[in-house]
Protein backbone atom coordinates (compact mmCIF):
# COMPACT_ATOMS: atom_id res chain seq x y z
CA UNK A 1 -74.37 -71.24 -58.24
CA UNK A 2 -71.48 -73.52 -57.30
CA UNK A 3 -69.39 -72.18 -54.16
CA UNK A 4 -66.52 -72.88 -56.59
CA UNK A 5 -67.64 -70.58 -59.45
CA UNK A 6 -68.81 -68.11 -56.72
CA UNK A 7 -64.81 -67.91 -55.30
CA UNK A 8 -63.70 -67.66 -59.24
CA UNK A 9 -66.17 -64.55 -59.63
CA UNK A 10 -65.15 -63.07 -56.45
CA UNK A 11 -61.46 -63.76 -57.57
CA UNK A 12 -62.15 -62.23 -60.55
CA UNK A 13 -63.91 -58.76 -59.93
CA UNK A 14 -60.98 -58.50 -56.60
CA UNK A 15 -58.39 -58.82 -59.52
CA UNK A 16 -60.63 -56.07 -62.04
CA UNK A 17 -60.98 -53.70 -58.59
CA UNK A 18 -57.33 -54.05 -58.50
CA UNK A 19 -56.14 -53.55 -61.82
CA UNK A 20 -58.63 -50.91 -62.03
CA UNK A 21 -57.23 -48.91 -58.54
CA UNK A 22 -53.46 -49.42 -60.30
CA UNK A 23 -54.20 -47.73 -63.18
CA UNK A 24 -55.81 -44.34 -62.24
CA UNK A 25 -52.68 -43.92 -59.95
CA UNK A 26 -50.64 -44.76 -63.13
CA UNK A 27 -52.72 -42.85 -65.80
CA UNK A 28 -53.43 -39.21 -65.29
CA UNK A 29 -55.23 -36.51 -67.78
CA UNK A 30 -54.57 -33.13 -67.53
CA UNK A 31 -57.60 -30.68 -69.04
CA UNK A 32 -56.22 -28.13 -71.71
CA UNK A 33 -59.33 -25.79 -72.91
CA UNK A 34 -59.22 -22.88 -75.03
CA UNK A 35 -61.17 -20.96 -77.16
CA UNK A 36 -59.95 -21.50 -80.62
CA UNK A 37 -61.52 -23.46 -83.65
CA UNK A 38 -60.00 -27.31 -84.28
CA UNK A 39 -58.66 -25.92 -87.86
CA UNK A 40 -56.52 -23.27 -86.29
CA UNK A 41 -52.81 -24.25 -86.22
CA UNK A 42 -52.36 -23.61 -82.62
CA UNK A 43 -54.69 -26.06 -81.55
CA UNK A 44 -52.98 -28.27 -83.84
CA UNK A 45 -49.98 -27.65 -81.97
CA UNK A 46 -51.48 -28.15 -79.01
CA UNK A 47 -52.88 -32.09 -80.70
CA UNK A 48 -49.52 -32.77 -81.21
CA UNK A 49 -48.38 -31.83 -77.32
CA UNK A 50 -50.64 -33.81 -76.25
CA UNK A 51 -49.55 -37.28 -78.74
CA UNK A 52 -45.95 -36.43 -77.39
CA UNK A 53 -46.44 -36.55 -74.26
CA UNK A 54 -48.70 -39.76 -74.45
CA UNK A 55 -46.14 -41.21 -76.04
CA UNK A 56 -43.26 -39.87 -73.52
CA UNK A 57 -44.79 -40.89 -70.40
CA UNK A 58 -46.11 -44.44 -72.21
CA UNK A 59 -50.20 -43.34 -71.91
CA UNK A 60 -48.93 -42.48 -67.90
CA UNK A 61 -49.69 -38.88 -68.44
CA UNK A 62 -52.51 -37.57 -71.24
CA UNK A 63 -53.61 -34.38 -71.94
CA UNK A 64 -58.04 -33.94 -72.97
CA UNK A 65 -57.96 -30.72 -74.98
CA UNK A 66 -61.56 -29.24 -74.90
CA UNK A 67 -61.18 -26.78 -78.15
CA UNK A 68 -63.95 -23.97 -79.10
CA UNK A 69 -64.85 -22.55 -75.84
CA UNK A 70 -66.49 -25.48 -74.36
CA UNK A 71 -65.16 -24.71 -71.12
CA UNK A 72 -65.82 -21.34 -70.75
CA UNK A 73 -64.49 -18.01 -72.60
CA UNK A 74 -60.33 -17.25 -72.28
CA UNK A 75 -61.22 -15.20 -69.47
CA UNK A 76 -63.01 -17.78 -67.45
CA UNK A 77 -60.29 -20.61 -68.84
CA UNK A 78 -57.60 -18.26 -66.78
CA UNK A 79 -60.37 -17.84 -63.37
CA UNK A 80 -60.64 -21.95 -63.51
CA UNK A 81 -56.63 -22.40 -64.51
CA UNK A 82 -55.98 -19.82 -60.98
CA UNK A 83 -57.64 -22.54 -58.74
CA UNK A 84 -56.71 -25.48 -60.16
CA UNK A 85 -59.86 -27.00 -61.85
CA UNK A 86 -58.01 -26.61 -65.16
CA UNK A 87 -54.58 -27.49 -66.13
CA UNK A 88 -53.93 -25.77 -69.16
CA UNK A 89 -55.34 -23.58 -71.41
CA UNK A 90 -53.68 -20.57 -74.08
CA UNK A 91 -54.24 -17.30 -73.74
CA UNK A 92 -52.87 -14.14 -76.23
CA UNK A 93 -49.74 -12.61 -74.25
CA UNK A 94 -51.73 -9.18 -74.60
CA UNK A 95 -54.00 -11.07 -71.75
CA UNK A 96 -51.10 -11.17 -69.61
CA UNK A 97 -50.12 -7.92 -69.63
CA UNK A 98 -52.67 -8.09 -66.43
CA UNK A 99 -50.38 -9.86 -64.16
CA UNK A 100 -47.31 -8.59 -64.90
CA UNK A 101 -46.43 -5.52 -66.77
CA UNK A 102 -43.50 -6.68 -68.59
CA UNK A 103 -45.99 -9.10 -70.96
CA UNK A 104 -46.62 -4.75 -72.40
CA UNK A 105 -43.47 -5.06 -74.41
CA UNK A 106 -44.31 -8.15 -76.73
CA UNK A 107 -47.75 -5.75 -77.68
CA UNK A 108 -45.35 -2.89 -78.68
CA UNK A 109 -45.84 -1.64 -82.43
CA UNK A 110 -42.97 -2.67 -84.25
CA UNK A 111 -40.70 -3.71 -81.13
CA UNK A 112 -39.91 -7.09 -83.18
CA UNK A 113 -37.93 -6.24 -86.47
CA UNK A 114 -38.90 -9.82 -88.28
CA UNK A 115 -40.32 -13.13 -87.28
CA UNK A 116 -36.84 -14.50 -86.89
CA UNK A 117 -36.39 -12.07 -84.13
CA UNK A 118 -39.29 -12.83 -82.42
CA UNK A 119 -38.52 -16.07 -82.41
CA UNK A 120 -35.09 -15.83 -81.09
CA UNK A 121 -37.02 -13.69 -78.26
CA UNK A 122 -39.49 -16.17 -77.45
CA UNK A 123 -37.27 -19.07 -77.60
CA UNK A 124 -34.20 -17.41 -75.11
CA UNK A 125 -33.35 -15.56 -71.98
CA UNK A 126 -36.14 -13.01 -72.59
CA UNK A 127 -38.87 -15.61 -72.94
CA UNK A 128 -37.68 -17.91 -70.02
CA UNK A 129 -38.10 -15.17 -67.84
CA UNK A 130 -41.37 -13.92 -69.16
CA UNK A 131 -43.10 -17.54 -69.18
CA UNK A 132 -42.17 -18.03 -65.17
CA UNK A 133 -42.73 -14.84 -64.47
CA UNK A 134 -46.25 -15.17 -63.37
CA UNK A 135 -46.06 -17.95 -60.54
CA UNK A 136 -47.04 -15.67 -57.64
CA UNK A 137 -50.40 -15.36 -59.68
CA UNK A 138 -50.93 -19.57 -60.35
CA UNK A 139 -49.96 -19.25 -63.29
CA UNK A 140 -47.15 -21.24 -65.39
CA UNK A 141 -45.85 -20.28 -68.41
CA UNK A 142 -45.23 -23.47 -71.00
CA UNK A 143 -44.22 -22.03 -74.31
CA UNK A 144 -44.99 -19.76 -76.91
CA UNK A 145 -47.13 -20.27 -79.95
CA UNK A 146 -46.33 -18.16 -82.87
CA UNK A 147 -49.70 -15.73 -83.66
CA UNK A 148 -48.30 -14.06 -86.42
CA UNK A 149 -48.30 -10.83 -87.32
CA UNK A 150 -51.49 -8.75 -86.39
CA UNK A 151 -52.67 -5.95 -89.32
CA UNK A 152 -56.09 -4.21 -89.64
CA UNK A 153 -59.49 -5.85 -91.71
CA UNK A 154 -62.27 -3.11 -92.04
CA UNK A 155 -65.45 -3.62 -93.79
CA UNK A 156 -65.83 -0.93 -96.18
CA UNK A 157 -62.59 1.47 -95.94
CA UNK A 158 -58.99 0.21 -96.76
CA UNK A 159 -56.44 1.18 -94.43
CA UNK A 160 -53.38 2.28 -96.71
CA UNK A 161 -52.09 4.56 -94.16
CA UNK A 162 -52.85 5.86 -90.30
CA UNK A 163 -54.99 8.89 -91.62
CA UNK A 164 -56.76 6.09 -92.95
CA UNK A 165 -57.49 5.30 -89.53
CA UNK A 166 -59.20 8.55 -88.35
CA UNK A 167 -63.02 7.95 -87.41
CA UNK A 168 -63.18 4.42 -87.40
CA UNK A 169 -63.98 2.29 -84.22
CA UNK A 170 -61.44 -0.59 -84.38
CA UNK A 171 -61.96 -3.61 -81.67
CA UNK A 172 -58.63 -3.99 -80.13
CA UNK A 173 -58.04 -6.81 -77.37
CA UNK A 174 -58.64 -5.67 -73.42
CA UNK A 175 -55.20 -4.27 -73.41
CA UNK A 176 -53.65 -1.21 -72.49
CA UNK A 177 -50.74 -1.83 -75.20
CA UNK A 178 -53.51 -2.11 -78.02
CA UNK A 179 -55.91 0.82 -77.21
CA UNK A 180 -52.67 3.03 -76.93
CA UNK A 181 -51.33 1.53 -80.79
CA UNK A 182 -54.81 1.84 -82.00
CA UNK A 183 -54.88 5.74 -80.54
CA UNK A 184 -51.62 6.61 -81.92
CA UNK A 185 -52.16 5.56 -85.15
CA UNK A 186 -55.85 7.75 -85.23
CA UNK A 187 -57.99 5.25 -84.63
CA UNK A 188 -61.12 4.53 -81.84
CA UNK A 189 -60.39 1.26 -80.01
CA UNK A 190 -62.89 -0.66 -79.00
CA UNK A 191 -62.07 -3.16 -76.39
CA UNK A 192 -64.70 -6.12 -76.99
CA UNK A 193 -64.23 -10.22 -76.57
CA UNK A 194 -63.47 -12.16 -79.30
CA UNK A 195 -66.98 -14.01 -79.36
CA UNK A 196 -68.70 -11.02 -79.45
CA UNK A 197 -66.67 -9.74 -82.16
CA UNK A 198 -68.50 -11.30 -85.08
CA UNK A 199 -71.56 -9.89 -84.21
CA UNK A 200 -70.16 -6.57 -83.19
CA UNK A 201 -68.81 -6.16 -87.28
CA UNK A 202 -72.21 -7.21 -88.37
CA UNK A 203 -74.26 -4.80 -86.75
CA UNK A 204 -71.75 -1.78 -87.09
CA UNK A 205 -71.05 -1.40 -83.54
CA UNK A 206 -67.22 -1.36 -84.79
CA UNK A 207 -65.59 -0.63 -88.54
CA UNK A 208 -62.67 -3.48 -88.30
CA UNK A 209 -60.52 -4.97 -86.15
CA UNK A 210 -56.86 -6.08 -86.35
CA UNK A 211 -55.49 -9.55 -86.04
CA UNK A 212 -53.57 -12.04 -88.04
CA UNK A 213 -54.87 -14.45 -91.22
CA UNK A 214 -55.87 -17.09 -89.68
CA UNK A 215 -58.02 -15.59 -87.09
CA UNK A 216 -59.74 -13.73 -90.01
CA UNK A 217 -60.41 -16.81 -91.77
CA UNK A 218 -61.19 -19.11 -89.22
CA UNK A 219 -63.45 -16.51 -87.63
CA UNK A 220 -65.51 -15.83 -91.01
CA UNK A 221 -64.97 -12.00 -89.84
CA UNK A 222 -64.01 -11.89 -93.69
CA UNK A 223 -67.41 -12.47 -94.67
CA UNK A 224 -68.22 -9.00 -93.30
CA UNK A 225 -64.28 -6.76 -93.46
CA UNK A 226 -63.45 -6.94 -97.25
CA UNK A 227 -60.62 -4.87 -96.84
CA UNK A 228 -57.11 -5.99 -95.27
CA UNK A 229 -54.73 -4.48 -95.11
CA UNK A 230 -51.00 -6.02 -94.01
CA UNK A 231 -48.99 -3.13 -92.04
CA UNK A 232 -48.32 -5.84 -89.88
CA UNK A 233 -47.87 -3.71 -86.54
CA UNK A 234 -47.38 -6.06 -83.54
CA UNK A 235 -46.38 -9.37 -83.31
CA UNK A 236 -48.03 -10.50 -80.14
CA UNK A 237 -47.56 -14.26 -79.41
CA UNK A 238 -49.78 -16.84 -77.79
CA UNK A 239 -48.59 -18.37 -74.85
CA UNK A 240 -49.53 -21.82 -73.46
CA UNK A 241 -49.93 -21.87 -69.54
CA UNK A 242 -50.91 -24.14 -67.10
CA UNK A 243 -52.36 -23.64 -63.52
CA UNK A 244 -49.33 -23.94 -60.67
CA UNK A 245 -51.28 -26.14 -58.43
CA UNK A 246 -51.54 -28.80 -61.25
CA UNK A 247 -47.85 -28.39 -62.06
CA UNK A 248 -46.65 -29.00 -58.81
CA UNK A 249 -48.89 -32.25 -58.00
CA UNK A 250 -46.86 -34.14 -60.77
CA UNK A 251 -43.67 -35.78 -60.31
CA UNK A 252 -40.42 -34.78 -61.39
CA UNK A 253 -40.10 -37.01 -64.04
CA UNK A 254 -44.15 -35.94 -64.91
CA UNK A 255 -43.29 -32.14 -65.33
CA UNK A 256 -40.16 -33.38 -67.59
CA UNK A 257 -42.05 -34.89 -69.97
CA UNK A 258 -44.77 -32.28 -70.42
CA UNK A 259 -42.63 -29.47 -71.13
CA UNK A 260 -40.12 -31.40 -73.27
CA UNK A 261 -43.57 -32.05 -75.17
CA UNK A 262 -44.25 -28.58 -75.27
CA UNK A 263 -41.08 -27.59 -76.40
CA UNK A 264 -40.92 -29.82 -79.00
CA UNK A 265 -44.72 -28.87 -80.39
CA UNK A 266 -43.23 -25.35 -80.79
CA UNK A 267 -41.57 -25.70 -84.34
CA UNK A 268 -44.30 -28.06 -85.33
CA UNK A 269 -46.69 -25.34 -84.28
CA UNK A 270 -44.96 -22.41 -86.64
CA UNK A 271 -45.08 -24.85 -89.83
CA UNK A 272 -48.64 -25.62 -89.19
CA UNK A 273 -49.18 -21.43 -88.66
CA UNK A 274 -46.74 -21.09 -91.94
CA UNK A 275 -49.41 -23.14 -94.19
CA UNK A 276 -51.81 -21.83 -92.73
CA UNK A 277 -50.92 -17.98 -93.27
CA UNK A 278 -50.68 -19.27 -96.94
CA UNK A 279 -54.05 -20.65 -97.10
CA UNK A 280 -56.24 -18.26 -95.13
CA UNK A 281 -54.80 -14.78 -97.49
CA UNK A 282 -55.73 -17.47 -100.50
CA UNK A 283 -59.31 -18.55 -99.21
CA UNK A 284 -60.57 -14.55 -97.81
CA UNK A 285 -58.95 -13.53 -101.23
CA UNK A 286 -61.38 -15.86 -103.25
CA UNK A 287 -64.00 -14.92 -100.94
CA UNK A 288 -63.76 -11.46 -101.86
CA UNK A 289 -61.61 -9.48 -99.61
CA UNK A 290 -59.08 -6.89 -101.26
CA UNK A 291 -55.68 -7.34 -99.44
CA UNK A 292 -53.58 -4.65 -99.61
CA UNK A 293 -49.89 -3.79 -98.55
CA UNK A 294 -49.32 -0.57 -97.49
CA UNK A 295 -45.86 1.22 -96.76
CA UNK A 296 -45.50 -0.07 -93.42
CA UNK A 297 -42.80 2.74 -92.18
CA UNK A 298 -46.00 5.27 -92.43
CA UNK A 299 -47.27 3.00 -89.36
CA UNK A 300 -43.83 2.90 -87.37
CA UNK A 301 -43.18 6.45 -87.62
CA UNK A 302 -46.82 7.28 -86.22
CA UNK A 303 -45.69 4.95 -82.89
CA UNK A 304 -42.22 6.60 -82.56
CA UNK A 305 -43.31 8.51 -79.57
CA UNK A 306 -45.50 5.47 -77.86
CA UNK A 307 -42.38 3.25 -78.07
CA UNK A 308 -40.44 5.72 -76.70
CA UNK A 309 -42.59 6.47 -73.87
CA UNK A 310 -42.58 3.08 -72.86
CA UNK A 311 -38.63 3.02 -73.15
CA UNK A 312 -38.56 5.11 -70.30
CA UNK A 313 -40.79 3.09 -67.97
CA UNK A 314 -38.49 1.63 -65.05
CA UNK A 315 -39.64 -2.01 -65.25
CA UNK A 316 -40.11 -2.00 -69.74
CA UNK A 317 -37.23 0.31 -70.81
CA UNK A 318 -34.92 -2.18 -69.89
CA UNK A 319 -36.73 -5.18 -71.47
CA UNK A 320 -37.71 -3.52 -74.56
CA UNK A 321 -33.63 -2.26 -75.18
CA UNK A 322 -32.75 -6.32 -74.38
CA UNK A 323 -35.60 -7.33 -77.18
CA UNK A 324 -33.89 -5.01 -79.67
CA UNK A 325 -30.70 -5.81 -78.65
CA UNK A 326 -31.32 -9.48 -79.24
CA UNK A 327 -29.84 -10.72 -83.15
């Protein structure tokens, strides 16, 4: 080889070593994991994050979104967000209820009088506060992802009313909000994870569950609960967080453009969950499940005392009279 080719090649890899150096200080990709199917409309709120802020920060800042539990279960997504190894991930706000109590009163039975008012909760003062609330713990607060309204699906017996309830083992989320509802109302909650859950139908270990539409269609639990029935009894939202270490390593201009994106994937998000409310009562309907609609003040009057307990806690009382208060 010719000394003057050799230079050119040397030139030439110096120049790709460059380049190459330049660009992973330019480009960086923040990991977003969660637990949730690629159909469900959250996740398709999160896709469209993620192409905001690509296009924001001009490919500078990307988000890899790891969907289905490939990273770990929600529980292990939160251990991994704590120290950093992951940026971002979404977690129920019934899961937060274990670093700060005030997360309790989104869980509340009946606390939120419509959708509109939960979203005027979520979206202001009240949700500011709740989504930094949890810094001393790692933990960031993005947005809020609508997660509908959350009714009971039971495999052989329809729940028309509480005493409907009596006997049955219903799997509730591992929070102290939903085993309390689940009492109240005459029921036998059954704290067990979400992956489990499918299983846990199938063999009997539990009679139903509660949740919202989606989840029971994405989730094929409607292939074993043919009965649904929409009391619609909390309205406990997903939130989006993101580990504090990873927040504070970007720039200024970094963290700008990541929460303008997840801002603006928040109304995208709650047309995608609209449609999608639509079509999952329409597909577990032509799969066979009953749906039925029972008089829902039979459920609110049975929580009367549990709300009211919690209006006298120090740190809720006052939250849960600024959620109501809120038009």
């Amino acid at each position: 080889m010719s000394t003057k080719i050799y230079k050119s090649l040397i030139l030439v890899l110096m120049l790709v070593v460059l380049f190459g150096c330049d660009n992973t200080k330019q480009h960086k990709v923040l990991k977003l994991a969660h637990g949730l199917d690629p159909s469900h409309p959250v996740h398709k709120g999160m896709e469209f994050m993620a192409q905001r802020l690509a296009e924001k920060s001009k490919g500078q800042l990307t988000i890899d979104i790891y969907p289905s539990g490939q990273l770990g279960s929600e529980q292990q997504c939160v251990e991994l967000l704590q120290i950093g190894s992951l940026a971002i991930t979404k977690v129920s706000a019934a899961v937060m209820e274990s670093f700060t109590p005030k997360f309790k009163a989104l869980g509340l039975p009946y606390v939120f009088r419509s959708q509109a008012h939960s979203f005027r909760v979520f979206d202001g003062e009240i949700g500011k506060e709740l989504l930094l609330g949890t810094e001393e713990f790692w933990i960031r607060g993005l947005c809020f992802y609508d997660a509908g309204f959350r009714s009971f699906y039971t495999i052989n017996k329809p729940v028309n009313s509480p005493d409907d309830l009596k006997g049955l083992k219903i799997r509730v989320m591992k929070s102290q909000t939903a085993m309390e509802m689940v009492k109240a109302l005459g029921g036998s909650p059954t704290p067990i994870s979400w992956g489990e859950l499918y299983t846990a139908l199938q063999s009997g270990v539990v009679d139903g569950a509660e949740n919202n539409p989606p989840s029971l269609y994405t989730s094929h639990h409607y292939e074993v609960c043919k009965h649904y029935s929409l009391d619609e009894h909390t309205c406990v939202p997903d939130v989006l967080i993101m580990s504090t270490t990873v927040w504070n390593s970007l720039t200024e201009q970094e963290q700008k453009w990541l929460q303008e994106a997840a801002d603006e994937s928040v109304p995208v998000q709650r047309k995608f969950w609209d449609e999608s409310v639509k079509e999952s009562l329409e597909k577990v309907q032509e799969a066979g499940v009953t749906i039925h609609r029972p008089d829902k003040t039979k459920f609110a009057d049975k929580v009367t005392e549990l709300l009211d307990k919690y209006k006298e806690d120090e740190v809720l009382g006052d939250l849960i009279r600024r959620i109501q208060a809120v038009q």
